[in-house]
PDB file of N, CA and C in Angstrom:
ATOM      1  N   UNK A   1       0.838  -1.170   0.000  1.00  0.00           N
ATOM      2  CA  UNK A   1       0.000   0.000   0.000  1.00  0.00           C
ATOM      3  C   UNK A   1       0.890   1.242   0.000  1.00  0.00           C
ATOM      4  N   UNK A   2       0.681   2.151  -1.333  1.00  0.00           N
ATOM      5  CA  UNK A   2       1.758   3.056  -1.270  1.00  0.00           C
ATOM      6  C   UNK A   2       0.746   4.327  -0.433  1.00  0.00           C
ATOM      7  N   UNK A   3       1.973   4.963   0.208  1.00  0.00           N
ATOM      8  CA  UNK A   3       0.901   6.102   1.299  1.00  0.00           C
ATOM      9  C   UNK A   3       0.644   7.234   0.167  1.00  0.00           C
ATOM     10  N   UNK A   4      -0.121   8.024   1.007  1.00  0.00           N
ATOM     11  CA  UNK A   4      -0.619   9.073  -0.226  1.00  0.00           C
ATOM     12  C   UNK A   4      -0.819  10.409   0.686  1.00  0.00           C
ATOM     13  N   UNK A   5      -0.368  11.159   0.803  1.00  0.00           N
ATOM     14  CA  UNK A   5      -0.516  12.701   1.499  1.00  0.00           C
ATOM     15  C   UNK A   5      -1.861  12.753   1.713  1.00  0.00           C
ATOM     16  N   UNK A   6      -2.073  13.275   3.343  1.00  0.00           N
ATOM     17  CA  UNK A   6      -3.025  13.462   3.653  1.00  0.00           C
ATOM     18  C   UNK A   6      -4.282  14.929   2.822  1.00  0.00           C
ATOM     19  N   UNK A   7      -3.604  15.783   2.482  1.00  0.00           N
ATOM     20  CA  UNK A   7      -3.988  16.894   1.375  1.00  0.00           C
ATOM     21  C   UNK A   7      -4.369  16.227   0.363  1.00  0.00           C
ATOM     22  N   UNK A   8      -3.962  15.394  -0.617  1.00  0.00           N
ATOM     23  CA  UNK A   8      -4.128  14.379  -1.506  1.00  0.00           C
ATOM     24  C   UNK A   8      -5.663  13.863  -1.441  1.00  0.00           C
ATOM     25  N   UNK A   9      -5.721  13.305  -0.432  1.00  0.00           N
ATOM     26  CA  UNK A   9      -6.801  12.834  -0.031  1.00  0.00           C
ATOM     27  C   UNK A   9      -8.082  13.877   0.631  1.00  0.00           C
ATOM     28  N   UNK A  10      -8.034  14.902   0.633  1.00  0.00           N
ATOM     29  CA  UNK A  10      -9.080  15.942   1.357  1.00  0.00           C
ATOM     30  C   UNK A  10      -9.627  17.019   0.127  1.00  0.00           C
ATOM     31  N   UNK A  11      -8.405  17.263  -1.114  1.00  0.00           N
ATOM     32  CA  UNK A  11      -9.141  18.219  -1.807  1.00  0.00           C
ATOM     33  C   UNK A  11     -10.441  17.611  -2.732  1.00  0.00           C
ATOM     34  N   UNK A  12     -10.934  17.836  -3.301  1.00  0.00           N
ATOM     35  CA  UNK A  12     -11.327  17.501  -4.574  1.00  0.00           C
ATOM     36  C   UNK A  12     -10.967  17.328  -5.817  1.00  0.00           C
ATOM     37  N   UNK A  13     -11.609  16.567  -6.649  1.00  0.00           N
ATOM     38  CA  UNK A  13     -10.794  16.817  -7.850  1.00  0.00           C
ATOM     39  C   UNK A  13     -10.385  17.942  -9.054  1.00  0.00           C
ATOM     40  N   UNK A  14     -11.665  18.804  -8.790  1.00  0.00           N
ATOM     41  CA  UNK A  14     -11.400  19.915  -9.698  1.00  0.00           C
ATOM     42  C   UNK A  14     -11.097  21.313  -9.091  1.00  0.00           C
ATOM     43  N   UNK A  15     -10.613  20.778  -7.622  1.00  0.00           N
ATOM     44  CA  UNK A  15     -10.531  22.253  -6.947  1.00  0.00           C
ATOM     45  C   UNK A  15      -8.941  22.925  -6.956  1.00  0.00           C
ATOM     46  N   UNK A  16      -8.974  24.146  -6.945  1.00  0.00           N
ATOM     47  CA  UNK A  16      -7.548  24.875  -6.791  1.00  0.00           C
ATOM     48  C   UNK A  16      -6.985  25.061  -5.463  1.00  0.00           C
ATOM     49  N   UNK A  17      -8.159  24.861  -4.476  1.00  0.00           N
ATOM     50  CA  UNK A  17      -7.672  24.653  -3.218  1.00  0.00           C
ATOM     51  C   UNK A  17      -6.733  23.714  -2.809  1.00  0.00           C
ATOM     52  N   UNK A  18      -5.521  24.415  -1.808  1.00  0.00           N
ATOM     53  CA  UNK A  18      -4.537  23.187  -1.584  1.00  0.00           C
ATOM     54  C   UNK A  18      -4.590  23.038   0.564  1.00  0.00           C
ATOM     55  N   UNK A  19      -4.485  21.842   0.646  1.00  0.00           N
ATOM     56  CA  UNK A  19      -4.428  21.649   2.055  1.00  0.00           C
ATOM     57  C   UNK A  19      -3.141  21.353   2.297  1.00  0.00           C
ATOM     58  N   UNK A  20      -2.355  22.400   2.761  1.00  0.00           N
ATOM     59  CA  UNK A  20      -1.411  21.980   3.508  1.00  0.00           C
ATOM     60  C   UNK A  20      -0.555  21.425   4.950  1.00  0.00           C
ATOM     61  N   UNK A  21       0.071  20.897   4.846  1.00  0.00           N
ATOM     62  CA  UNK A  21       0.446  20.273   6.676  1.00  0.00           C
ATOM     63  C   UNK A  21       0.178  18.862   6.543  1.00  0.00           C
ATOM     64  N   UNK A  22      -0.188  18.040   7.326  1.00  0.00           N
ATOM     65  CA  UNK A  22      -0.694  16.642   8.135  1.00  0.00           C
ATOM     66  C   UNK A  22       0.504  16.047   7.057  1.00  0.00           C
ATOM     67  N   UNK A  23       1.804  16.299   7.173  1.00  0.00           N
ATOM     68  CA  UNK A  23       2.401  15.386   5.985  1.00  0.00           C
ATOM     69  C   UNK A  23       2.939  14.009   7.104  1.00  0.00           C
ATOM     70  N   UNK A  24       3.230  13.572   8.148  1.00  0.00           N
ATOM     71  CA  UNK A  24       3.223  13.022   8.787  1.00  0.00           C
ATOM     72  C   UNK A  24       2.389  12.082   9.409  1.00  0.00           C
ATOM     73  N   UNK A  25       2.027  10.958  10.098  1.00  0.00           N
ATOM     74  CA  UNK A  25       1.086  10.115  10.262  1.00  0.00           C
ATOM     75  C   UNK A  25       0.852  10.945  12.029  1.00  0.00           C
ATOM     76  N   UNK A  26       1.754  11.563  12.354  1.00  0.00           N
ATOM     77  CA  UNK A  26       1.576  12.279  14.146  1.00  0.00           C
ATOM     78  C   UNK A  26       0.587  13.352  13.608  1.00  0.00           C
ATOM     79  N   UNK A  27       0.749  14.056  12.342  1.00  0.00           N
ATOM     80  CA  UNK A  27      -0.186  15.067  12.080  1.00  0.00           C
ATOM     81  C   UNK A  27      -1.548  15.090  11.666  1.00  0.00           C
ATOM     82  N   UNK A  28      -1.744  13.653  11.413  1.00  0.00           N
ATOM     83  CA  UNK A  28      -3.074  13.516  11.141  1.00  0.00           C
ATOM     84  C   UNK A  28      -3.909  12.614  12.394  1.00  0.00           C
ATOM     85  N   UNK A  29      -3.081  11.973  12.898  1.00  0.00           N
ATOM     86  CA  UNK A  29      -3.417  11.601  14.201  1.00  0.00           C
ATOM     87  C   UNK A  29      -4.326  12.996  15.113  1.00  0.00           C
ATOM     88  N   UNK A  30      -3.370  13.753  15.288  1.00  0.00           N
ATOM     89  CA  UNK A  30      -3.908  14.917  15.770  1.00  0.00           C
ATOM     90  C   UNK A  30      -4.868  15.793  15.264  1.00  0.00           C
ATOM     91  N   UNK A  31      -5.194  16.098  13.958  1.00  0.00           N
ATOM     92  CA  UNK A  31      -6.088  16.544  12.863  1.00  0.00           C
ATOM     93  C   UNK A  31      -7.199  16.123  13.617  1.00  0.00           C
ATOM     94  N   UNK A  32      -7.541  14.143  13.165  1.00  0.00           N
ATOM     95  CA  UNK A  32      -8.640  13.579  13.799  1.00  0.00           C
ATOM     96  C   UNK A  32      -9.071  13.932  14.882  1.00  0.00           C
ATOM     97  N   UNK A  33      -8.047  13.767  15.712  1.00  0.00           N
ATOM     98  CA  UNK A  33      -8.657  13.796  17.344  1.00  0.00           C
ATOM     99  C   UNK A  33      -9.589  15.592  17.381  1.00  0.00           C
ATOM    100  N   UNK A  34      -8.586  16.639  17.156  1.00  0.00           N
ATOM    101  CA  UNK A  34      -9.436  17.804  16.904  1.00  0.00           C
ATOM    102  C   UNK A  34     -10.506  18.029  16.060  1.00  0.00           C
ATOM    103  N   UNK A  35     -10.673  17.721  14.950  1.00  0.00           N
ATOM    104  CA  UNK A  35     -11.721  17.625  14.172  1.00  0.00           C
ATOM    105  C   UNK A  35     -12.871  17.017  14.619  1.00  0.00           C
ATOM    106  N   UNK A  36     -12.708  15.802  14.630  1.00  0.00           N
ATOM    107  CA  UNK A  36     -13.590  14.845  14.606  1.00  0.00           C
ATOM    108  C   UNK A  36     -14.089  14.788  16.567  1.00  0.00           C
ATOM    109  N   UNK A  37     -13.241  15.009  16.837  1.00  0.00           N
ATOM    110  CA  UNK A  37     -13.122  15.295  18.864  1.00  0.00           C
ATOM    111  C   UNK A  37     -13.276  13.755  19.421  1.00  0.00           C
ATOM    112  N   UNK A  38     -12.071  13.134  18.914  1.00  0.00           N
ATOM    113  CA  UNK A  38     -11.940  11.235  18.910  1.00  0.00           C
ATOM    114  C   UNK A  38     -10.638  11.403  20.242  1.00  0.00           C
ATOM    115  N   UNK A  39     -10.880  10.570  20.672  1.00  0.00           N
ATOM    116  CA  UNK A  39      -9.700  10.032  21.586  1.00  0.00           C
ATOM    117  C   UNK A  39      -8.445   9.641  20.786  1.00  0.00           C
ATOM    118  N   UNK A  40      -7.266   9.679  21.490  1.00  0.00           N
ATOM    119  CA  UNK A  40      -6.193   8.646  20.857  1.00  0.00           C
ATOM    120  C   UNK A  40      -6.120   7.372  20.359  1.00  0.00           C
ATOM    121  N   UNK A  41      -6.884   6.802  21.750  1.00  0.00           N
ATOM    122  CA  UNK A  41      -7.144   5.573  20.925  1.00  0.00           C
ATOM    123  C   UNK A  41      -8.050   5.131  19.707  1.00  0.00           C
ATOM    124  N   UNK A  42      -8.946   6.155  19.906  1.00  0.00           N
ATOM    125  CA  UNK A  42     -10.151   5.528  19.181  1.00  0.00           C
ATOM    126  C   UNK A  42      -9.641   5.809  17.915  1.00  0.00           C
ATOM    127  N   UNK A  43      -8.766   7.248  17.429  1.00  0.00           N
ATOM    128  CA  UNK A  43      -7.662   7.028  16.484  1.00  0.00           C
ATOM    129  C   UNK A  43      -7.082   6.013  15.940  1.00  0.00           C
ATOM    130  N   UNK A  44      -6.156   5.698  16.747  1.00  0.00           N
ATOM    131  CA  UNK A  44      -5.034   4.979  16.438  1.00  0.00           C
ATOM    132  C   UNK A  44      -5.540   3.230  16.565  1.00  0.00           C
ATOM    133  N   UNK A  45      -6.373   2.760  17.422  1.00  0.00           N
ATOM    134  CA  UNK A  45      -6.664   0.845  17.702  1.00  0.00           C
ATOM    135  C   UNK A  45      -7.964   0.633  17.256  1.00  0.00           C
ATOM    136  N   UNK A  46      -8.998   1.983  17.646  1.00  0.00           N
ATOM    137  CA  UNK A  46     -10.637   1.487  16.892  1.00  0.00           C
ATOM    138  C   UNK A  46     -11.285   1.340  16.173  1.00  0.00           C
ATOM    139  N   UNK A  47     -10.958   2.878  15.022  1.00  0.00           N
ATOM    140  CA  UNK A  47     -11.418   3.593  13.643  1.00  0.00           C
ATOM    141  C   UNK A  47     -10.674   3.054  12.952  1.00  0.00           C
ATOM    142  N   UNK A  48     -10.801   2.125  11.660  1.00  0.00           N
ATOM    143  CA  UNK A  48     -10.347   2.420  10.492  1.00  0.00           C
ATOM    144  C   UNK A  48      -9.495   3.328   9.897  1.00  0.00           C
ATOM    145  N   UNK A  49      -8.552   3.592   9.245  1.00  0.00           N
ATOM    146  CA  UNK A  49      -8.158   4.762   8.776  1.00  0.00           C
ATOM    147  C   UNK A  49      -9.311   5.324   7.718  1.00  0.00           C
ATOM    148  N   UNK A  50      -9.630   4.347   6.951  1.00  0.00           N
ATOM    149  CA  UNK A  50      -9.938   4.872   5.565  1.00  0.00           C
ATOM    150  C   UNK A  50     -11.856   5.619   6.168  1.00  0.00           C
ATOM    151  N   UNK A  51     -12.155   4.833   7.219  1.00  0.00           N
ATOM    152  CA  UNK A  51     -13.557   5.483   7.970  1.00  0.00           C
ATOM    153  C   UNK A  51     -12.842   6.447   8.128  1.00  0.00           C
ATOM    154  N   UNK A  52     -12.095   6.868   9.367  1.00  0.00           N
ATOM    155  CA  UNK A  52     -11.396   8.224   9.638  1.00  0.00           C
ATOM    156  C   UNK A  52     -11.195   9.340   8.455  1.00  0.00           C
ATOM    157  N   UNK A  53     -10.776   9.700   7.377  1.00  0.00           N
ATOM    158  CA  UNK A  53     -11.656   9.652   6.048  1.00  0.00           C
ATOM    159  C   UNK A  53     -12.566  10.248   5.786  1.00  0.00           C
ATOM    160  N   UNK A  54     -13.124   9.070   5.464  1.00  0.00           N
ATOM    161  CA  UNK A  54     -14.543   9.359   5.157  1.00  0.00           C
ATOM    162  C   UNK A  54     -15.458  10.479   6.176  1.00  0.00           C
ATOM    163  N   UNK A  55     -15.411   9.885   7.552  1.00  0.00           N
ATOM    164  CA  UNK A  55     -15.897  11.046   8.418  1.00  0.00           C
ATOM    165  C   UNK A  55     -15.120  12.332   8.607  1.00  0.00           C
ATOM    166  N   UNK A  56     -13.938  12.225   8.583  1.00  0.00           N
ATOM    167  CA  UNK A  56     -13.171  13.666   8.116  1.00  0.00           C
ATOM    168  C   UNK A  56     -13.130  14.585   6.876  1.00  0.00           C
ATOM    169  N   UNK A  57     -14.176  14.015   5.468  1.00  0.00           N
ATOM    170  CA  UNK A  57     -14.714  14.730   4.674  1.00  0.00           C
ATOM    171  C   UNK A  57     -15.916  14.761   4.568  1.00  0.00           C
ATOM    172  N   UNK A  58     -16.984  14.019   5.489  1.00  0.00           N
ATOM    173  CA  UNK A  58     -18.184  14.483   5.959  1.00  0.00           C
ATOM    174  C   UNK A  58     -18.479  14.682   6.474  1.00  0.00           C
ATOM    175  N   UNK A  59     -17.734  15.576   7.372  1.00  0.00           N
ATOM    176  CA  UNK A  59     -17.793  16.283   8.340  1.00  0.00           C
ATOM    177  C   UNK A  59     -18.957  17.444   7.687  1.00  0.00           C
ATOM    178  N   UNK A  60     -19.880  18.327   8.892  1.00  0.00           N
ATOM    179  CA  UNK A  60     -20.913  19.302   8.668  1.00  0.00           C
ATOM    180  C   UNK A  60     -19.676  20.461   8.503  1.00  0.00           C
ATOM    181  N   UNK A  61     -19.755  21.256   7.985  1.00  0.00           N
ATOM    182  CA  UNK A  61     -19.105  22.802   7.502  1.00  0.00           C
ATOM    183  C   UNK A  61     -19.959  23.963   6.614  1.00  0.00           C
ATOM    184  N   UNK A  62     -19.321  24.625   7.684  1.00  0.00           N
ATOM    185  CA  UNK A  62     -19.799  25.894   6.280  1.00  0.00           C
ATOM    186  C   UNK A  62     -19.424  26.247   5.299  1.00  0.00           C
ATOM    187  N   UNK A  63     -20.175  26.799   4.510  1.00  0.00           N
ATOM    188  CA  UNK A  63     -20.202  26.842   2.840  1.00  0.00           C
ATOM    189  C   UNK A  63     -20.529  28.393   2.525  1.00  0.00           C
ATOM    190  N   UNK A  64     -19.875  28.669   1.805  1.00  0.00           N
ATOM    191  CA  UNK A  64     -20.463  30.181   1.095  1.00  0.00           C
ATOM    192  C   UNK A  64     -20.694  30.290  -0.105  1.00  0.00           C
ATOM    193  N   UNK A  65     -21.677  31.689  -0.797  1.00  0.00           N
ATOM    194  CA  UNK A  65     -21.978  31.340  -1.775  1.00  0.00           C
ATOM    195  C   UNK A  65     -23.102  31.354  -2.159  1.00  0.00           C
ATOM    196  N   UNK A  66     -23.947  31.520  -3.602  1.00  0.00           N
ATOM    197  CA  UNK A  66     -25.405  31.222  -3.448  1.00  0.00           C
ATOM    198  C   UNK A  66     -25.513  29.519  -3.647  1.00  0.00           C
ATOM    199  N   UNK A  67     -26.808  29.069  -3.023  1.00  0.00           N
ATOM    200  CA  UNK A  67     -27.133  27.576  -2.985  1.00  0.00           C
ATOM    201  C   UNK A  67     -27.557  27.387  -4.344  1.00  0.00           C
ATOM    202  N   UNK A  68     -27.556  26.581  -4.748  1.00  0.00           N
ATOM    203  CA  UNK A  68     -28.551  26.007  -6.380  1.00  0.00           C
ATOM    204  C   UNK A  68     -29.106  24.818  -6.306  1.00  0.00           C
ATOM    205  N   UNK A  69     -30.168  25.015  -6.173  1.00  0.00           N
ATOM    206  CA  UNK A  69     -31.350  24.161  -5.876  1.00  0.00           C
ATOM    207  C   UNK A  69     -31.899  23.194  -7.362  1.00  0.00           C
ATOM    208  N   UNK A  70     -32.240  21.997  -7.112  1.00  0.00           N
ATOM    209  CA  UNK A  70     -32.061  21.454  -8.256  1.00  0.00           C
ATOM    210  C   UNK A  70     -33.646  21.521  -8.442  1.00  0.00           C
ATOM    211  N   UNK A  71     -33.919  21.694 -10.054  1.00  0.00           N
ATOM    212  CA  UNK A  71     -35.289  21.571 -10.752  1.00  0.00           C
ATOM    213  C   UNK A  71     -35.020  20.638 -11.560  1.00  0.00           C
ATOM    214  N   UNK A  72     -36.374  20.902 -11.783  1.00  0.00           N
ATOM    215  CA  UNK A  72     -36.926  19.152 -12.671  1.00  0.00           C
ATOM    216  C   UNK A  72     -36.897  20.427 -14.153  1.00  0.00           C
ATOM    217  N   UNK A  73     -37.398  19.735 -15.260  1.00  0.00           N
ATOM    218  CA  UNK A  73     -37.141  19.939 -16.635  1.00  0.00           C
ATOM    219  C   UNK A  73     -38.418  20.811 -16.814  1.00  0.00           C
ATOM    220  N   UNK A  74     -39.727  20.590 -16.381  1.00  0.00           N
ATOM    221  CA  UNK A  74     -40.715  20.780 -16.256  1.00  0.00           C
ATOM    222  C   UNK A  74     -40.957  22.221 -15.389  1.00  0.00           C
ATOM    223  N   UNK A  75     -40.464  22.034 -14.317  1.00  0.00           N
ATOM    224  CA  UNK A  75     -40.445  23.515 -13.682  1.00  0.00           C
ATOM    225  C   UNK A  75     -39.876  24.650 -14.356  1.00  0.00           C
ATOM    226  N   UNK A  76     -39.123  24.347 -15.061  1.00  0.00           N
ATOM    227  CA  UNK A  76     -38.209  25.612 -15.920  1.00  0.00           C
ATOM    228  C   UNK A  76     -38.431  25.830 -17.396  1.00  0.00           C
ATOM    229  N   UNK A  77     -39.120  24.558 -17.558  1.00  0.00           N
ATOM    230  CA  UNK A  77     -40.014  25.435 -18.641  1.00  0.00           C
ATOM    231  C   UNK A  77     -41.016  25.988 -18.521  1.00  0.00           C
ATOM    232  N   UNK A  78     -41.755  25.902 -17.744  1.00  0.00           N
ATOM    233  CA  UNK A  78     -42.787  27.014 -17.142  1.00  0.00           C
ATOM    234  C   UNK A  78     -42.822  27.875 -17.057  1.00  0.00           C
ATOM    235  N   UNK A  79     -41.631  27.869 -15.708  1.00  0.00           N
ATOM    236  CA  UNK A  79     -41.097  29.466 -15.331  1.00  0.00           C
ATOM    237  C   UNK A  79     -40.287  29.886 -17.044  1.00  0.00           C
ATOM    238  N   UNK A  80     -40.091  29.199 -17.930  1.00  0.00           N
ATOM    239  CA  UNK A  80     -39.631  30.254 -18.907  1.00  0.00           C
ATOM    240  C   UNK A  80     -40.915  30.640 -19.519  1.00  0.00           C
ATOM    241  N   UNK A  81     -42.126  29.836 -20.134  1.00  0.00           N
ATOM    242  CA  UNK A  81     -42.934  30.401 -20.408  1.00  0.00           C
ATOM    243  C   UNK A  81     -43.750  31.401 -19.991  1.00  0.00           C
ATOM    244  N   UNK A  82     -43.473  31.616 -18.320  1.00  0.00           N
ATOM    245  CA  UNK A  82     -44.628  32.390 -17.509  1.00  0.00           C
ATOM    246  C   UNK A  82     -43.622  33.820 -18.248  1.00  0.00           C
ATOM    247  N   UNK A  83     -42.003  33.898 -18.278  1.00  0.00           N
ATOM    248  CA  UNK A  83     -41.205  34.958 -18.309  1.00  0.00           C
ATOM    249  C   UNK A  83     -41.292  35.218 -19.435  1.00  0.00           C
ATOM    250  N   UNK A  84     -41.232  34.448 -20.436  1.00  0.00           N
ATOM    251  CA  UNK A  84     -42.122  35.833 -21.905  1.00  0.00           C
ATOM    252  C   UNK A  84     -43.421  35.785 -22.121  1.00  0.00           C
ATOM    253  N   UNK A  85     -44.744  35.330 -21.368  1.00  0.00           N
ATOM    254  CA  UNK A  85     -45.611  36.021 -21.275  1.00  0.00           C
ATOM    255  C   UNK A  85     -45.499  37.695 -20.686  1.00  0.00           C
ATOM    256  N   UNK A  86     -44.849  37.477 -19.738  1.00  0.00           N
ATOM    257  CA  UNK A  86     -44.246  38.888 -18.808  1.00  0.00           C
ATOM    258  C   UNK A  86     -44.088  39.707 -20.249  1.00  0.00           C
ATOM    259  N   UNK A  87     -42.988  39.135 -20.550  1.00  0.00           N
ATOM    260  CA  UNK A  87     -42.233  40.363 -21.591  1.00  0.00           C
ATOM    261  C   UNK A  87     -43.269  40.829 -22.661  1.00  0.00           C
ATOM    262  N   UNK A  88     -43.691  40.066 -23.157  1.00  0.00           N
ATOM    263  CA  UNK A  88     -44.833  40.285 -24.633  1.00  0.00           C
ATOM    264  C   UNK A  88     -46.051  41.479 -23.597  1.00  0.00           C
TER     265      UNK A  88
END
């Protein structure tokens, strides 16, 4: 199993954002425990790494930005038809 930087593993794929630090296995040890608010052990003998992970990128956070709410095909053609009735 070749290791893989903890940053590696946290950005996304199309993002320009870079995470730097946790290059060490002591630094992500510690990451978890603060993040996630896990014990040492439950770190290091209980959790999984690859769970540890997973709950360390689904973690709840805030987001900025406007939201975009998903429509159906049907709603937006409506609302386009209702918007050049408007105009005419």
């Amino acid at each position: 199993m070749q290791a893989v930087s903890f940053g590696e593993e946290r950005k996304d794929a199309d993002s320009k954002t870079e995470v730097i630090g946790n290059d060490c296995f002591l630094g992500q040890i510690a990451t978890f425990m603060e993040n996630l608010h896990l014990s040492y052990d439950e770190v290091v003998y209980k959790i999984p790494y690859r769970n540890l992970v997973i709950m360390q990128k689904d973690k709840l956070h805030a987001v900025y930005g406007s939201k975009v709410d998903k429509e159906s095909g049907r709603s937006m053609s409506e609302r386009r038809r209702k918007n050049k009735k408007k105009e005419k």
